[in-house]
C-alpha atoms as a PDB file:
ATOM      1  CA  UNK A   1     -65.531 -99.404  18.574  1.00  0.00           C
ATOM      2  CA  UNK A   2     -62.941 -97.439  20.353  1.00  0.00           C
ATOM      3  CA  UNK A   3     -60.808-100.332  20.434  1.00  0.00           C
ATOM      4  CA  UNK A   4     -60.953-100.472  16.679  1.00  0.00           C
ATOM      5  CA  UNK A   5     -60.053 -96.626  16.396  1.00  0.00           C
ATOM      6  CA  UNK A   6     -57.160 -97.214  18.866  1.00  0.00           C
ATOM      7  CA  UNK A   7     -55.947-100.081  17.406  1.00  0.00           C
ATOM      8  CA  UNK A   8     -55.802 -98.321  14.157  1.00  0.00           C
ATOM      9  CA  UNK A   9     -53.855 -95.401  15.513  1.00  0.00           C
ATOM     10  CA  UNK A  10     -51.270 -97.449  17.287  1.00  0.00           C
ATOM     11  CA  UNK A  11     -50.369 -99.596  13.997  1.00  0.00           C
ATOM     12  CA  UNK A  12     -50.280 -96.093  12.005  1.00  0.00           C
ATOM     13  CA  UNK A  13     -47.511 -93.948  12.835  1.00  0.00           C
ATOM     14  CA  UNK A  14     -48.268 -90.232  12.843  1.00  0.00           C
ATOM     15  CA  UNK A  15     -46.741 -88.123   9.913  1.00  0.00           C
ATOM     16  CA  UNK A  16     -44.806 -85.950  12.727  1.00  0.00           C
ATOM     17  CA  UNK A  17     -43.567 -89.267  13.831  1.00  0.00           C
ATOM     18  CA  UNK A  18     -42.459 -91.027  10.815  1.00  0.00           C
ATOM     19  CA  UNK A  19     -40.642 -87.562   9.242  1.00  0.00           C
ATOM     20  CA  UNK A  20     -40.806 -86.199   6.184  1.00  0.00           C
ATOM     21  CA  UNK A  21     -42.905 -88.022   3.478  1.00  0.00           C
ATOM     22  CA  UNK A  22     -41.895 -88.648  -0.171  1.00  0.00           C
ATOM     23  CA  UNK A  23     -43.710 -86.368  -2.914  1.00  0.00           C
ATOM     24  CA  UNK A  24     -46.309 -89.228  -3.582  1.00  0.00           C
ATOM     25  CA  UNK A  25     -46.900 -87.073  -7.130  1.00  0.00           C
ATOM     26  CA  UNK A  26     -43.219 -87.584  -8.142  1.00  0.00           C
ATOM     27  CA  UNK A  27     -43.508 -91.722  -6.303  1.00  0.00           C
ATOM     28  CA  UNK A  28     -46.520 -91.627  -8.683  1.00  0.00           C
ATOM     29  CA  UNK A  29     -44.362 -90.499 -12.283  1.00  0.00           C
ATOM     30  CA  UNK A  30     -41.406 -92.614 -11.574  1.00  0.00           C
ATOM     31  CA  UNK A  31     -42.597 -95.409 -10.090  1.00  0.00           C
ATOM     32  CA  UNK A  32     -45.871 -97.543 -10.746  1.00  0.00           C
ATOM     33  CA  UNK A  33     -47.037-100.059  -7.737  1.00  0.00           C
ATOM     34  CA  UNK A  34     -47.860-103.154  -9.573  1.00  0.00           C
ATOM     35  CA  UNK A  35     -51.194-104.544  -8.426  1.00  0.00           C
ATOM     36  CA  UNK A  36     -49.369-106.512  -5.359  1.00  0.00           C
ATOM     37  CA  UNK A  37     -47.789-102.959  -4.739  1.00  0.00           C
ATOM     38  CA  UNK A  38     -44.014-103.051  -5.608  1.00  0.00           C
ATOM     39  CA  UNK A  39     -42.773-101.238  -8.325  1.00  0.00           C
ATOM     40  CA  UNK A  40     -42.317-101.855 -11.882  1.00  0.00           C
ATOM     41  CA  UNK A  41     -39.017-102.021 -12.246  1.00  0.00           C
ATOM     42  CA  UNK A  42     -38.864-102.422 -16.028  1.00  0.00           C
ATOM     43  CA  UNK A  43     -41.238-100.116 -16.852  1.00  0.00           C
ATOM     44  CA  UNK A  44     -39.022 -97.654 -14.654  1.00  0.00           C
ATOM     45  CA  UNK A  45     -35.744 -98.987 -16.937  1.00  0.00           C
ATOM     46  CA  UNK A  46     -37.517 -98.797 -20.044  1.00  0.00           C
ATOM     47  CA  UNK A  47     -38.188 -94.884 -19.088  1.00  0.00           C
ATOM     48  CA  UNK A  48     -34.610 -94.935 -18.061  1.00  0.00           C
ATOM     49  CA  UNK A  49     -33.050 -95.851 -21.242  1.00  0.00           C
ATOM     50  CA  UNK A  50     -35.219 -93.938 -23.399  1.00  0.00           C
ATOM     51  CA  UNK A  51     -34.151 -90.570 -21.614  1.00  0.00           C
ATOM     52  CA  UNK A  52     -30.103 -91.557 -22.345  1.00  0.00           C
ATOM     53  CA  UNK A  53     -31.018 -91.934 -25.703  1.00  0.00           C
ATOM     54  CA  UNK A  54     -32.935 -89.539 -26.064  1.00  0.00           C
ATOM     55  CA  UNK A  55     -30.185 -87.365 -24.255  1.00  0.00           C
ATOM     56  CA  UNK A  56     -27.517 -89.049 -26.279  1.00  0.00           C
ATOM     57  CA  UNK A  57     -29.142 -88.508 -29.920  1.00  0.00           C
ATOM     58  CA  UNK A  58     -29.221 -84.324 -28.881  1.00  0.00           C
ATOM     59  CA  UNK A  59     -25.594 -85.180 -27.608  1.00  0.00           C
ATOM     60  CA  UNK A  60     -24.562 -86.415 -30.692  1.00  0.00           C
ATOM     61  CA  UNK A  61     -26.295 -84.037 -33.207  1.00  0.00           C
ATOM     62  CA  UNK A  62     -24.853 -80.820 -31.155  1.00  0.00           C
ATOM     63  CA  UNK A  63     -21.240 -82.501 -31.691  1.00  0.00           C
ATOM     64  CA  UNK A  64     -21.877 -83.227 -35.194  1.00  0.00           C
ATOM     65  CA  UNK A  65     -23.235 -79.921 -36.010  1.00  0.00           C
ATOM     66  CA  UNK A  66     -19.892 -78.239 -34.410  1.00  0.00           C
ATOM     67  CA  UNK A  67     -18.094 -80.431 -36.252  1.00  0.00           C
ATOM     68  CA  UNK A  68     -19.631 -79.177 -39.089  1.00  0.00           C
ATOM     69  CA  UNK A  69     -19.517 -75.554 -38.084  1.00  0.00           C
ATOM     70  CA  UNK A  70     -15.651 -76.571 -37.749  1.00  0.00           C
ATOM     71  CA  UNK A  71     -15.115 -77.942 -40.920  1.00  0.00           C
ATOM     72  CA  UNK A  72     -17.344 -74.688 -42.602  1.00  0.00           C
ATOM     73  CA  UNK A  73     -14.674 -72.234 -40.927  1.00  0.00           C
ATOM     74  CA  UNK A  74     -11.832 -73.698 -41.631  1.00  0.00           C
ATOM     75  CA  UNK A  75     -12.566 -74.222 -45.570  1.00  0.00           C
ATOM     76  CA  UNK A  76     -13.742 -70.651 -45.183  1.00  0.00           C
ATOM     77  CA  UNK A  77     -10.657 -69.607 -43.499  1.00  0.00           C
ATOM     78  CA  UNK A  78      -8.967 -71.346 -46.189  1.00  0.00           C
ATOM     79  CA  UNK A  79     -11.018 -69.842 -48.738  1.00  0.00           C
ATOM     80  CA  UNK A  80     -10.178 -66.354 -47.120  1.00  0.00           C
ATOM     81  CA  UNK A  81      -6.413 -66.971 -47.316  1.00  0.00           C
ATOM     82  CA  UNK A  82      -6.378 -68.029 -50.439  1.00  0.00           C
ATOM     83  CA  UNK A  83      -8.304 -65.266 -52.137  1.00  0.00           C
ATOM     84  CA  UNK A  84      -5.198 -62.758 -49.778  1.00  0.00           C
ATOM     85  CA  UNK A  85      -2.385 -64.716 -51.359  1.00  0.00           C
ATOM     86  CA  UNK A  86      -3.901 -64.252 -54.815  1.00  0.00           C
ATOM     87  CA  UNK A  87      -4.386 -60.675 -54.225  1.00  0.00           C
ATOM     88  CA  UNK A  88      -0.527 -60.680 -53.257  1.00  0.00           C
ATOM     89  CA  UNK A  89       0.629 -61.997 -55.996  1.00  0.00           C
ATOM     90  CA  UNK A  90      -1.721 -60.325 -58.415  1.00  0.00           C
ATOM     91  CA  UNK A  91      -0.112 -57.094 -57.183  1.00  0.00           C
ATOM     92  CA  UNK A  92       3.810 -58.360 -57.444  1.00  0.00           C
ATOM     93  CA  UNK A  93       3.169 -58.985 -61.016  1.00  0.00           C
ATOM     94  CA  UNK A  94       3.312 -55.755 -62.113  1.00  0.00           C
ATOM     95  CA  UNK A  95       6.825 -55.433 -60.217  1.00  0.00           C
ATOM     96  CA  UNK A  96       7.871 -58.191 -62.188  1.00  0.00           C
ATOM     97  CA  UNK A  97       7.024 -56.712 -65.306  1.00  0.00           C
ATOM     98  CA  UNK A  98       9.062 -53.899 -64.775  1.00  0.00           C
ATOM     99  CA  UNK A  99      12.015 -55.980 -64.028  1.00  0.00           C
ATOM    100  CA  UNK A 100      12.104 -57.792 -67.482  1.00  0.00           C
ATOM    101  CA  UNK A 101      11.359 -54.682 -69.434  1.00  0.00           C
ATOM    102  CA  UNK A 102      14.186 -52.657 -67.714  1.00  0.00           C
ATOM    103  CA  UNK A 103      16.382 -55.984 -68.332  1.00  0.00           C
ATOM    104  CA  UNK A 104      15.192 -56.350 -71.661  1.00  0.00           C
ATOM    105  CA  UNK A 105      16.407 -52.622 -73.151  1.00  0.00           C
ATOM    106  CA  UNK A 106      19.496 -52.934 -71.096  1.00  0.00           C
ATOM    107  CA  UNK A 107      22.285 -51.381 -72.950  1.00  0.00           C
ATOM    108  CA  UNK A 108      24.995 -53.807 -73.624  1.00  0.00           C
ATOM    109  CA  UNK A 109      27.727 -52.191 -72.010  1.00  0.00           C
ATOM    110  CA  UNK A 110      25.674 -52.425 -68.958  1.00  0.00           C
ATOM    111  CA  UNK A 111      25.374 -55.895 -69.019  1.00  0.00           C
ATOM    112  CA  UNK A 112      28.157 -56.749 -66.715  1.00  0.00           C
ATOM    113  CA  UNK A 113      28.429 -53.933 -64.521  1.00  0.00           C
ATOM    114  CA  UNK A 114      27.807 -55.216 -60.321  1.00  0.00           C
ATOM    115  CA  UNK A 115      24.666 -53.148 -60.058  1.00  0.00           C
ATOM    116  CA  UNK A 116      23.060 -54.943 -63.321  1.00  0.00           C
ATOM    117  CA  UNK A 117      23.692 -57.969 -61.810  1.00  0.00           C
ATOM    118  CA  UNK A 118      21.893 -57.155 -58.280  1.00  0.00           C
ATOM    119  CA  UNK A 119      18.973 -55.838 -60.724  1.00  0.00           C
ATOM    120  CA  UNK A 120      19.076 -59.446 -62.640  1.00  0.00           C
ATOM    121  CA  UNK A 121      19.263 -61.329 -58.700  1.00  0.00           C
ATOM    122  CA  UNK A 122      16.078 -59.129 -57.441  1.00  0.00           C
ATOM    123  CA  UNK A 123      14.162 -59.819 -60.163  1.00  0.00           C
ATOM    124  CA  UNK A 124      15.230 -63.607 -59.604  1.00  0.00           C
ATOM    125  CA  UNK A 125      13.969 -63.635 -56.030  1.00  0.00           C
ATOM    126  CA  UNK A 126      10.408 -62.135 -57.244  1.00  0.00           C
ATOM    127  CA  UNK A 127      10.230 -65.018 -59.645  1.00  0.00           C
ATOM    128  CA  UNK A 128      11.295 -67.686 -56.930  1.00  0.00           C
ATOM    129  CA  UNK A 129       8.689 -66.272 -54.693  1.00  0.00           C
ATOM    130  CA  UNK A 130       6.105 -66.502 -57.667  1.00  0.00           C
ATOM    131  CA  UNK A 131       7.353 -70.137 -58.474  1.00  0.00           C
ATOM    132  CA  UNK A 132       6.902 -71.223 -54.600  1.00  0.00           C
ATOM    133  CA  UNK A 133       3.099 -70.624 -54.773  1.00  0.00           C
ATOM    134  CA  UNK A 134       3.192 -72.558 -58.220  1.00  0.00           C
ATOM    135  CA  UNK A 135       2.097 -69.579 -60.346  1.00  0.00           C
ATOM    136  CA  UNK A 136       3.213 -69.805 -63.809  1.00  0.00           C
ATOM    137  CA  UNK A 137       3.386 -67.741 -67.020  1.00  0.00           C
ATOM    138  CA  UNK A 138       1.245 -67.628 -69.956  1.00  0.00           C
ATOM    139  CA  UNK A 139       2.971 -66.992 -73.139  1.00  0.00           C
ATOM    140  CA  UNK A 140       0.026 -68.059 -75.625  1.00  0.00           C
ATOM    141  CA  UNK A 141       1.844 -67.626 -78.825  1.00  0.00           C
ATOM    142  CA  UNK A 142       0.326 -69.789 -81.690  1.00  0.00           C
ATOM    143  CA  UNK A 143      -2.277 -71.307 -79.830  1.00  0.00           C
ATOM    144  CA  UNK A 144      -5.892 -71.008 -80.350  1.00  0.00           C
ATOM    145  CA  UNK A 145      -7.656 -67.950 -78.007  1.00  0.00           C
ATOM    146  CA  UNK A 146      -9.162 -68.960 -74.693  1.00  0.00           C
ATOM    147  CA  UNK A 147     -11.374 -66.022 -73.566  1.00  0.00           C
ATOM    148  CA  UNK A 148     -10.538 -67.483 -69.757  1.00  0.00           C
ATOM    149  CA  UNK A 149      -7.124 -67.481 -69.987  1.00  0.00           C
ATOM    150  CA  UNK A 150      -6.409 -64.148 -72.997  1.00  0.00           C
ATOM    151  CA  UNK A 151      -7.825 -60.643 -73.066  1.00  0.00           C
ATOM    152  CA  UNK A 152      -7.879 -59.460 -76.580  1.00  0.00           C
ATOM    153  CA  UNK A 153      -6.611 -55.912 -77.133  1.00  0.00           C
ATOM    154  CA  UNK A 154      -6.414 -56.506 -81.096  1.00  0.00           C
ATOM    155  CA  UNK A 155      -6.934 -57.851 -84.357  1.00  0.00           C
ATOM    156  CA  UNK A 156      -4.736 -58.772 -86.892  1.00  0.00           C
ATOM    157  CA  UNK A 157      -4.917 -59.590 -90.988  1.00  0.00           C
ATOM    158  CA  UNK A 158      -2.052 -62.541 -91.067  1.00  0.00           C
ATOM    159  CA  UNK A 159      -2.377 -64.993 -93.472  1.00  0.00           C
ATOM    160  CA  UNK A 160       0.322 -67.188 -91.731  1.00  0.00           C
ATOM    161  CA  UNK A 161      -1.272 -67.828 -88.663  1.00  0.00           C
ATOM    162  CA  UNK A 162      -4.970 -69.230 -88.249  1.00  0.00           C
ATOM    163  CA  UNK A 163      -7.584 -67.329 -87.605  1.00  0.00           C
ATOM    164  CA  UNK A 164      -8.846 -67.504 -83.778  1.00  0.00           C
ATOM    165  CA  UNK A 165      -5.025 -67.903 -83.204  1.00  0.00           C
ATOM    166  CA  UNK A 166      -2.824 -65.352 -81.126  1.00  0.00           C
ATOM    167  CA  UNK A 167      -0.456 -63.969 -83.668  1.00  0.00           C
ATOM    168  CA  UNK A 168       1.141 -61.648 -80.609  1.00  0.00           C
ATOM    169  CA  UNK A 169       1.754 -61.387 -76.656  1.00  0.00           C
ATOM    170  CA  UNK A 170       1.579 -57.980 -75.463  1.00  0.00           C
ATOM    171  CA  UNK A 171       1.789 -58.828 -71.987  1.00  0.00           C
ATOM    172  CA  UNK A 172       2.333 -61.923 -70.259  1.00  0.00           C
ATOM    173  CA  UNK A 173      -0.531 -63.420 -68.334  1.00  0.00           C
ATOM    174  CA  UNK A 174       0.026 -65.675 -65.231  1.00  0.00           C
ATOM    175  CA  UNK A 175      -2.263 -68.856 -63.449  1.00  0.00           C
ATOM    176  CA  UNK A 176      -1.723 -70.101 -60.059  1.00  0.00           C
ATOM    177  CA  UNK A 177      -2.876 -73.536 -60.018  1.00  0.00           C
ATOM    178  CA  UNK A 178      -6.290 -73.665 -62.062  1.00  0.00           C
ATOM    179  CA  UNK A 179      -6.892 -69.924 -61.559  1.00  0.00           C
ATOM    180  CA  UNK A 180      -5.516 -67.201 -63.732  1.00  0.00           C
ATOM    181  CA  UNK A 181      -4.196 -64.301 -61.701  1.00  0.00           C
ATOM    182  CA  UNK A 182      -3.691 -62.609 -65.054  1.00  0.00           C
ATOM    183  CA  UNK A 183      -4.985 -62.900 -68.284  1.00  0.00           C
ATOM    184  CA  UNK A 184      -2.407 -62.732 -71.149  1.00  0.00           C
ATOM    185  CA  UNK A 185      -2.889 -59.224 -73.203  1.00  0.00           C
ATOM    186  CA  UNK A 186      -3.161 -60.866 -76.859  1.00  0.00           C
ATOM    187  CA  UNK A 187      -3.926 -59.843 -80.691  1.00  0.00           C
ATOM    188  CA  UNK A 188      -6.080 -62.407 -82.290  1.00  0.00           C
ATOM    189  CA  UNK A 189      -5.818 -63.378 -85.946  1.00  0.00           C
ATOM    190  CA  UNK A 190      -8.719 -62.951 -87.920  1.00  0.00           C
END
């Protein structure tokens, strides 16, 4: 019998001998002996490729979501911009009001002196700047009232125009696009 224990020692290395041993827990997760004890290589690929896609599917939802997020903030930014330029140009209006009123009850021996005529080119330049961001006037005259587009101030008794038509602008209103910056100041016929 002491041949058998010998013989069993000598054909088995010691563990000091052979140097450090593999985690058998990990050997045990990763890879499965198959009953003639290699491992099972496609069960090991099969993990494999369900981890990438598993890993790619999170990859590809976190880009999608910042592209989202990306897309949100800029319309936002946009949105932000916008809602600045409007404010802009709601406040130059009033500016340009005073231009054609003081142009309007111009004496006429003004009418050619130099200084007139710088008046007449600054109030150009306002409307240039108004035209580049496409706003444009409304001068309602005639037509039927739109409560989105006309603020009545009045009422009027006139037999010649239709009733639920403007018979007068009081002030000019102004849109930019689809959006009124200004609603025209109107009398209504009744």
């Amino acid at each position: 019998m002491s041949e058998e224990w010998q013989t069993q020692d000598q054909q088995q290395p010691s563990a000091e001998a052979a140097g450090p041993q593999p985690d058998t827990e990990a050997e045990e997760t990763t890879a499965q002996p198959t009953g003639n004890g290699e491992i099972d290589l496609h069960a090991e690929l099969q993990k494999a490729q369900a981890a990438a896609a598993e890993y790619l599917d999170g990859w590809q939802r976190a880009r999608a979501e910042f592209a989202n997020y990306r897309k949100r903030m800029d319309r936002e930014r946009e949105e932000h911009t916008q809602v600045a330029t409007f404010e802009v140009l709601r406040k130059l209006l009033p500016v340009v009001d005073d231009f054609e009123r003081a142009l309007n009850n111009l004496p006429p021996e003004l009418a050619d002196h130099g200084w007139v005529k710088g008046v007449v080119l600054i109030r150009d330049k306002f409307q240039g700047v108004l035209q580049s961001y496409q706003v444009t006037e409304i001068n309602p005259l005639g037509e039927p009232f739109d409560p989105s587009r006309h603020e009545a101030i009045g009422a009027d008794n006139n037999a010649e125009v239709e009733s639920g038509h403007i018979t007068a602008v009081l002030q000019k209103g102004y849109i930019c696009g689809d959006r009124v910056l200004r609603p025209a100041l109107v009398r209504v016929a009744n």
